[in-house]
Protein backbone atom coordinates (compact mmCIF):
# COMPACT_ATOMS: atom_id res chain seq x y z
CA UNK A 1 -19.27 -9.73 -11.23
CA UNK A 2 -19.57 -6.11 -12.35
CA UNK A 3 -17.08 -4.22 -12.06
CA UNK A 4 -16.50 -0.08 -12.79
CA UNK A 5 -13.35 0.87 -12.89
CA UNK A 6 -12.98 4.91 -12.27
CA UNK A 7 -10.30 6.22 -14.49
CA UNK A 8 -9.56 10.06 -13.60
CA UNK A 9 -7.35 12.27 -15.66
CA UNK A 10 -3.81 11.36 -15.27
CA UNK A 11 -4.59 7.56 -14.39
CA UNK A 12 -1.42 5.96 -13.38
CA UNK A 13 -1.03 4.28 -17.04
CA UNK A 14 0.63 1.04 -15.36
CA UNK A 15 -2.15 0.78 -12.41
CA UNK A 16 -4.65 0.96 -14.55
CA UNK A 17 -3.74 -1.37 -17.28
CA UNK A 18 -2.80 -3.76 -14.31
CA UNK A 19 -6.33 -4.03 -12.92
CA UNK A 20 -7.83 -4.12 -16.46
CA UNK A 21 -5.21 -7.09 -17.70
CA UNK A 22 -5.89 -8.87 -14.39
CA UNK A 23 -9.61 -9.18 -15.15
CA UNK A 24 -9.20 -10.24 -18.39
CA UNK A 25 -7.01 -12.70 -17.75
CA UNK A 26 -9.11 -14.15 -15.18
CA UNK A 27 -11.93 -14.32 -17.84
CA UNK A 28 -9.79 -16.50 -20.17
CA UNK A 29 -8.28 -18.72 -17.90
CA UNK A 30 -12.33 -18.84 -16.60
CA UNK A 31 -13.51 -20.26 -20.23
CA UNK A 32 -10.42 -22.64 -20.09
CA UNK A 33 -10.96 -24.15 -17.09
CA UNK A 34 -14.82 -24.60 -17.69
CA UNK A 35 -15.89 -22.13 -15.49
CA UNK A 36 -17.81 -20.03 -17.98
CA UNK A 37 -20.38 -18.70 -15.80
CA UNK A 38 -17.76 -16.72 -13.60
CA UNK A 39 -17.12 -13.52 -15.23
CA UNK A 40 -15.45 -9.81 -14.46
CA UNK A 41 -17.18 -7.57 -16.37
CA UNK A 42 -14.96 -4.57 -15.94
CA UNK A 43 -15.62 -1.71 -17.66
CA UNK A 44 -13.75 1.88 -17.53
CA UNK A 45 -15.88 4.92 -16.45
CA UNK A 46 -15.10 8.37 -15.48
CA UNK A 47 -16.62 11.44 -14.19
CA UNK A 48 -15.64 13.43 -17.30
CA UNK A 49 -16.33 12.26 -21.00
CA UNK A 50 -12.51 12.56 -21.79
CA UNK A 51 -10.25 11.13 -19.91
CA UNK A 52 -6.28 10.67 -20.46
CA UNK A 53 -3.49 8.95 -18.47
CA UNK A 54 -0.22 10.14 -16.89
CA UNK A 55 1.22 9.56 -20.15
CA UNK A 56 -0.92 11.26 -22.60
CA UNK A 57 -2.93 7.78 -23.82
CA UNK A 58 -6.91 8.72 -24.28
CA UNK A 59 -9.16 6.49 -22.41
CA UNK A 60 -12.23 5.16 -23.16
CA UNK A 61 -15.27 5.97 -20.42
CA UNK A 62 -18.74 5.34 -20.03
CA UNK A 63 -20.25 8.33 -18.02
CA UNK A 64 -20.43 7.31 -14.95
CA UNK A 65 -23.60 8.09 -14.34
CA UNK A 66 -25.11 5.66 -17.03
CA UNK A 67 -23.92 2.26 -15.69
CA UNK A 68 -25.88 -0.14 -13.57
CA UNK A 69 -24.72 -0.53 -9.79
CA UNK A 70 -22.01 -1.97 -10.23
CA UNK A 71 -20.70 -4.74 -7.40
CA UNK A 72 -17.52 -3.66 -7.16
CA UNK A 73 -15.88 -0.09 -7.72
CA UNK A 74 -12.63 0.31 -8.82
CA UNK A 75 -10.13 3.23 -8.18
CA UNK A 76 -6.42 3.13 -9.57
CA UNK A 77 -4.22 5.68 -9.01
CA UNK A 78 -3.69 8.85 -10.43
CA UNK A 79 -0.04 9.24 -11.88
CA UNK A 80 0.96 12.16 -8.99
CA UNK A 81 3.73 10.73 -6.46
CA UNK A 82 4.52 13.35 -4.70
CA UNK A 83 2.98 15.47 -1.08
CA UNK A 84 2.81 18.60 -2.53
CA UNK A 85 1.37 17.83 -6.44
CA UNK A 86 -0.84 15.62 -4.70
CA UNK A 87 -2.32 17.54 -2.41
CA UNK A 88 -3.34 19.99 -5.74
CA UNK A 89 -4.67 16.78 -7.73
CA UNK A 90 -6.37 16.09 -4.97
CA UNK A 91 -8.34 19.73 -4.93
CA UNK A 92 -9.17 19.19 -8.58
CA UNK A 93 -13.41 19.12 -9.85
CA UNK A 94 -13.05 15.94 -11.07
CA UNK A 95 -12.10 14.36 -7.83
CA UNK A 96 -14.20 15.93 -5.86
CA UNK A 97 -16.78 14.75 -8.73
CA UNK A 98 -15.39 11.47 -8.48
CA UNK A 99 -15.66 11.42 -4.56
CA UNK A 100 -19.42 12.10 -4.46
CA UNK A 101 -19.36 9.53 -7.38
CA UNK A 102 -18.07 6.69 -5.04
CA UNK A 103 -20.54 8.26 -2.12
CA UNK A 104 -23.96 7.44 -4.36
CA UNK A 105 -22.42 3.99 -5.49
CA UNK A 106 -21.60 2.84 -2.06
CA UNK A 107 -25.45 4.14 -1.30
CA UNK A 108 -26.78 1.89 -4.09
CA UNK A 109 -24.82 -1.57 -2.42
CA UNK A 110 -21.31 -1.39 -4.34
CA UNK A 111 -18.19 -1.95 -2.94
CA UNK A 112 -15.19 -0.22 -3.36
CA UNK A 113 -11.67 -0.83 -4.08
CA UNK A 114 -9.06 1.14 -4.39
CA UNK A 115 -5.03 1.00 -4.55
CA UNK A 116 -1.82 3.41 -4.39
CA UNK A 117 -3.05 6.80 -4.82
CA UNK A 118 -6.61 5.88 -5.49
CA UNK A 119 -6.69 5.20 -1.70
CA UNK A 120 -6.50 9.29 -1.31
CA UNK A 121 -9.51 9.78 -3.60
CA UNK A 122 -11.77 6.93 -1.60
CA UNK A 123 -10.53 8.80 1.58
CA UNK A 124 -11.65 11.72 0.25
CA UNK A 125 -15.50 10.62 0.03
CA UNK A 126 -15.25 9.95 3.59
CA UNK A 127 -16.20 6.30 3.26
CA UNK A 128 -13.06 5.14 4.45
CA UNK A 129 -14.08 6.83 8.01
CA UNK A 130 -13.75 4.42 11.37
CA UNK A 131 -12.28 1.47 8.97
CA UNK A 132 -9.24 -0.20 8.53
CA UNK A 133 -7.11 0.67 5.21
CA UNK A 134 -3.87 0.75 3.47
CA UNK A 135 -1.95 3.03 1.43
CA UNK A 136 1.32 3.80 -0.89
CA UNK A 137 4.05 3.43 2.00
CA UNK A 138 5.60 6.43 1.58
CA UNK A 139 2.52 8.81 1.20
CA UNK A 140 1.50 7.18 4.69
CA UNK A 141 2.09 10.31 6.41
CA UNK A 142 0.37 12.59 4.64
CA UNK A 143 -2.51 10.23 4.25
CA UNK A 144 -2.60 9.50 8.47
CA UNK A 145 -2.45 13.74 8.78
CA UNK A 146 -5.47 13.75 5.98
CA UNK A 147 -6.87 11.77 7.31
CA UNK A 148 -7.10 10.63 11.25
CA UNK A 149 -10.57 9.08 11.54
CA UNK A 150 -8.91 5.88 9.00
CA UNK A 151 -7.30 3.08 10.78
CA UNK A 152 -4.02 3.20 8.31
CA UNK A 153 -1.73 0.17 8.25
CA UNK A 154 0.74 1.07 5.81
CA UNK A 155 2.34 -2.40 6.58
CA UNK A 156 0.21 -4.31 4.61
CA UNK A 157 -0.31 -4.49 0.79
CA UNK A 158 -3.97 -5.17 1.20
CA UNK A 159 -6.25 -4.44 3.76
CA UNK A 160 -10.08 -5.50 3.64
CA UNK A 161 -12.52 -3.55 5.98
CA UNK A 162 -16.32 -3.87 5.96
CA UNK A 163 -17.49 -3.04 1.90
CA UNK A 164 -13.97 -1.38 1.12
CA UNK A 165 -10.40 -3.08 -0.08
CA UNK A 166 -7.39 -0.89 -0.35
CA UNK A 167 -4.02 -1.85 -1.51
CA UNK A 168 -0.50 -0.18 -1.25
CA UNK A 169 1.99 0.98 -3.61
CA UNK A 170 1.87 1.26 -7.76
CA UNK A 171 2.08 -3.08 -8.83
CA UNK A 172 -0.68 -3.30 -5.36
CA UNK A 173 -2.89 -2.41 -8.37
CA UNK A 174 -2.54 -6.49 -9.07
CA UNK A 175 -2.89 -7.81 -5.70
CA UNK A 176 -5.91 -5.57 -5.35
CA UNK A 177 -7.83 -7.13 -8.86
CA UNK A 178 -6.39 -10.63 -7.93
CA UNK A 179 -7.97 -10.36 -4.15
CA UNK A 180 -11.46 -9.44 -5.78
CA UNK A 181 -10.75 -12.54 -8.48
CA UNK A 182 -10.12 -14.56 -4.88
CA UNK A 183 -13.50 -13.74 -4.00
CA UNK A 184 -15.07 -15.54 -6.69
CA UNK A 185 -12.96 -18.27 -6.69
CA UNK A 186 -9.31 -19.15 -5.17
CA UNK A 187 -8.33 -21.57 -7.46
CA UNK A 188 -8.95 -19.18 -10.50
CA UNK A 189 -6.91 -16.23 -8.96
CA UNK A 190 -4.03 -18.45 -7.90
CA UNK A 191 -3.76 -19.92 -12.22
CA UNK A 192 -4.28 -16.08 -12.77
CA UNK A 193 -1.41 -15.05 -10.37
CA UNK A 194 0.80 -17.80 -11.70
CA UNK A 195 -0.05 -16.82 -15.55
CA UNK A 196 0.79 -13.31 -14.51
CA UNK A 197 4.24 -14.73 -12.61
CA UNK A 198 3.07 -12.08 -9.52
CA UNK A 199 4.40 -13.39 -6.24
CA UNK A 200 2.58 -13.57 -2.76
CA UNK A 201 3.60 -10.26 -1.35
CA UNK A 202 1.21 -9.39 1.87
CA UNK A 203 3.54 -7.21 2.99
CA UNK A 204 4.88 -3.86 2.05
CA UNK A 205 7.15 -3.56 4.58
CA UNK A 206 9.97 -5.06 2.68
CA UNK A 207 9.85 -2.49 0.01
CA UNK A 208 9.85 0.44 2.76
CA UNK A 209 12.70 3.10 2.34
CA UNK A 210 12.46 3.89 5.91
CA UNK A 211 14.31 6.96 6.06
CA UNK A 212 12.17 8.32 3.78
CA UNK A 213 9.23 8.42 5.62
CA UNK A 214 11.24 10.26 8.19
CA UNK A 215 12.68 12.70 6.61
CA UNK A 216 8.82 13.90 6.63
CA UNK A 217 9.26 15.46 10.15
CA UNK A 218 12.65 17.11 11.64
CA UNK A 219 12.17 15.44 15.23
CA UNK A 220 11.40 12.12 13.82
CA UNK A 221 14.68 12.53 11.64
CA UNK A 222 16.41 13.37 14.32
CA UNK A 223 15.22 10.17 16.02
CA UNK A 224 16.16 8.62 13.20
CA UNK A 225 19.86 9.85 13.06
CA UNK A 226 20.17 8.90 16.57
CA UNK A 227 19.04 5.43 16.60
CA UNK A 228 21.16 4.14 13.65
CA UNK A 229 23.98 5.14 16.09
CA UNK A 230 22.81 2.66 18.10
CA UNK A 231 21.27 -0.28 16.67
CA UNK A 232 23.55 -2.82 18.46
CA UNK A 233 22.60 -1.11 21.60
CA UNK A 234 19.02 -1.78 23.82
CA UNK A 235 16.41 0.81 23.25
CA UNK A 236 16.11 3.30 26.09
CA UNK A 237 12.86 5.87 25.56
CA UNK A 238 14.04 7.95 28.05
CA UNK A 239 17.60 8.17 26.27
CA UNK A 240 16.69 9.13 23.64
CA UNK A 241 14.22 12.15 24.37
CA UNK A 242 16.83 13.28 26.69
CA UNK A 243 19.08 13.37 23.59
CA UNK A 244 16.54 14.99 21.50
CA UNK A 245 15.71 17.66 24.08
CA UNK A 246 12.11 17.14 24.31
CA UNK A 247 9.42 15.17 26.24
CA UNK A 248 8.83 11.31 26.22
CA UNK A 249 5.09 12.09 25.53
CA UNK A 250 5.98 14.42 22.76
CA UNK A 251 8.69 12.05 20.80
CA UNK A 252 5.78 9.14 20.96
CA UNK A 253 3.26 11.38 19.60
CA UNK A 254 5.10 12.68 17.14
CA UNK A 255 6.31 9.14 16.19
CA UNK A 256 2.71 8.10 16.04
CA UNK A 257 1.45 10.91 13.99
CA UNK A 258 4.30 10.46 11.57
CA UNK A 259 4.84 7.05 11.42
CA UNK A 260 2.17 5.40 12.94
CA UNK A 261 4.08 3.34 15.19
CA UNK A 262 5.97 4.01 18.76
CA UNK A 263 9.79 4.63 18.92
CA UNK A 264 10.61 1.64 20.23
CA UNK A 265 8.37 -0.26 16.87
CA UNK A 266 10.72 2.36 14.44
CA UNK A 267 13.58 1.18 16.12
CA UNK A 268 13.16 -2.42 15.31
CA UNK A 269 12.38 -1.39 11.89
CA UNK A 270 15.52 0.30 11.28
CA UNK A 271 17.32 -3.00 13.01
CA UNK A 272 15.77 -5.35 10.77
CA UNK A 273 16.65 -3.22 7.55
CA UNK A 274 19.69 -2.92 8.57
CA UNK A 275 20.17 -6.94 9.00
CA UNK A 276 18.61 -7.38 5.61
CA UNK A 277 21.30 -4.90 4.32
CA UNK A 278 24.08 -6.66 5.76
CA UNK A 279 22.75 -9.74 4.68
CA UNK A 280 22.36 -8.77 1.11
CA UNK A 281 25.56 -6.94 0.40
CA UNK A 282 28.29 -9.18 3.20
CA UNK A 283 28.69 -12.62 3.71
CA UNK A 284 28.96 -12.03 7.19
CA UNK A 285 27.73 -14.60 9.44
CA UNK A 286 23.57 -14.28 11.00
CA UNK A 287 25.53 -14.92 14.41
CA UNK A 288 27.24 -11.91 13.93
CA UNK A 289 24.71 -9.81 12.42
CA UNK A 290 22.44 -10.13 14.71
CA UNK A 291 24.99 -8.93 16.98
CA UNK A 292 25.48 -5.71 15.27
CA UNK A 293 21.56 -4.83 15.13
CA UNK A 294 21.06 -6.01 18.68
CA UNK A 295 19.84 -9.35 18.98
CA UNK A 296 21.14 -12.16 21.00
CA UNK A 297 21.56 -14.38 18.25
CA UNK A 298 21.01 -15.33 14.93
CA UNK A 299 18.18 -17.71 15.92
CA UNK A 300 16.14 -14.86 16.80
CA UNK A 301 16.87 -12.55 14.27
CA UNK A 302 15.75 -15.17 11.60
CA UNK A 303 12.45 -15.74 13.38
CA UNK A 304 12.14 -11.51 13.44
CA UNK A 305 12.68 -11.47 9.56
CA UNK A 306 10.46 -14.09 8.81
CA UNK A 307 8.04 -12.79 10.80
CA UNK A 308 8.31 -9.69 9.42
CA UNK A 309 9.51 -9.77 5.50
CA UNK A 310 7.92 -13.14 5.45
CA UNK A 311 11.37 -14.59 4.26
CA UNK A 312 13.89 -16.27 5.31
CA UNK A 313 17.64 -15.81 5.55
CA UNK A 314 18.18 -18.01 2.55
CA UNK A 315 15.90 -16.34 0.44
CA UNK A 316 16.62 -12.97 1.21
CA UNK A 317 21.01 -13.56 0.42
CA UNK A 318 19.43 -14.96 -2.58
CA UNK A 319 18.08 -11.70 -3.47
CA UNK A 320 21.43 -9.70 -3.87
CA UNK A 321 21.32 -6.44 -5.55
């Protein structure tokens, strides 16, 4: 498999080094296991002959206009976390370069791949248009307002959609290389996974600072501020635009542009992290939690976290900060 990974100035240092340890992993453990016909060939190009990472390192790049079509395309974040830098980065020559780059690749057959703040640059081509996709959790809003025409679910750490892959936030970098090594062959990316001691993670939802996301908008904070009042209580829609002093139709909206999700979806949200906080820092019995976040029992609250985190109550006590 050929592979082209797109380094742009400021790479995230650990992103990129992720991907590129990942595939070279993959190749030992490939020779060891007497598979020596399945290969990554991954090799580092960029859209300008010098290239340098978030913290100063030089990287080697092919031009990447002198490679073969590659099969896969590679984009790792660049090293800028924030709305507002990011919005400049993304304005940059070299990204728009890098953006008509992806455009003529995914022309010539290659699919692309990208993770944390590489997802902005892929969106940027427009290639990510009508399909399904992922992103850093808590750039999700600014990346649904960016752009509407992508089907974002910030939810999941990787999302596969037609020719493109996207992962979420900063270590996503691995599950994004180890989903194309799964392509190739399972049983080599679970030894590689294992070698690499990275967990099964589908979800970023765990890692989620909700009110973070939140604090993006002041009507969705204030939705915010008023729910955690009232997490033992049932959700009432009309409630709670009458105590916001606007419209049903505009709080969902809002919500949804925001968030991505209804009020009544946040709302269970902030429930469940507030059970896993209770869980993690009280010994407090489920019965009773679930009580406090609104749930008839602890029965059901453990099937909502499991479905949800993808852990249960055991596990996640056994995870105490």
């Amino acid at each position: 498999m050929n592979i082209a990974v797109l380094a742009l100035d400021g790479a995230f240092d650990t992103g990129l080094a992720a991907v590129m340890d990942a595939f070279t992993t993959a190749n030992e453990l490939a020779q060891m296991q007497g598979l020596g016909s399945l290969r990554f060939d991954a090799r580092m190009v960029g859209v300008r002959r010098r290239v340098r990472t978030a913290q100063g390192m030089q990287v080697p790049v092919l031009a990447a206009d002198a490679i073969a079509a590659p099969d896969w395309v590679v984009v790792p974040a660049i090293g800028t976390k924030m709305p507002a830098p990011l919005q400049q980065a993304l304005r940059r020559p070299d990204v728009r370069d890098a953006a008509a780059a992806l455009r003529a690749w995914h022309a010539g057959g290659a699919r692309i791949a990208a993770a944390c703040i590489g997802t902005f640059v892929l969106a940027e081509s427009g290639l990510l248009d009508g399909q399904r996709a992922t992103t850093t959790w808590w750039l999700a809003p600014l990346f649904r307002q960016r752009y509407p025409r992508v089907l974002l679910d910030q939810s999941r750490m990787v999302v596969g959609s037609g020719p493109f892959l996207t992962a979420g936030a900063a270590l996503g970098h691995m599950d994004m290389a180890l989903a194309l090594v799964r392509q190739a062959s399972p049983e080599l990316a679970a030894t590689t996974a294992r070698y690499l001691v990275v967990d099964a993670r589908a979800s970023q939802s765990a890692y989620a600072i909700a009110d973070h996301l939140a604090h993006s908008d002041p009507l969705v904070e204030r939705f915010e501020a008023w729910a955690r009042h009232r997490l033992d209580a049932g959700f009432s829609l009309d409630d709670a635009a009458s105590a916001l002093a606007t419209s049903k139709r505009t709080l969902a909206r809002r919500m949804n542009d925001v968030l991505g999700k209804s009020p009544l979806s946040y709302f269970q949200d902030l429930r469940v992290e507030r059970a896993v906080h209770l869980l993690k820092t009280s010994s407090v019995n489920l019965d009773r939690i679930a009580e406090q976040v609104g749930y008839a029992d602890g029965v059901t609250l453990g099937t909502l976290l499991r479905r949800r985190l993808g852990k249960g109550v055991r596990e996640i006590r056994g995870t105490r900060a």
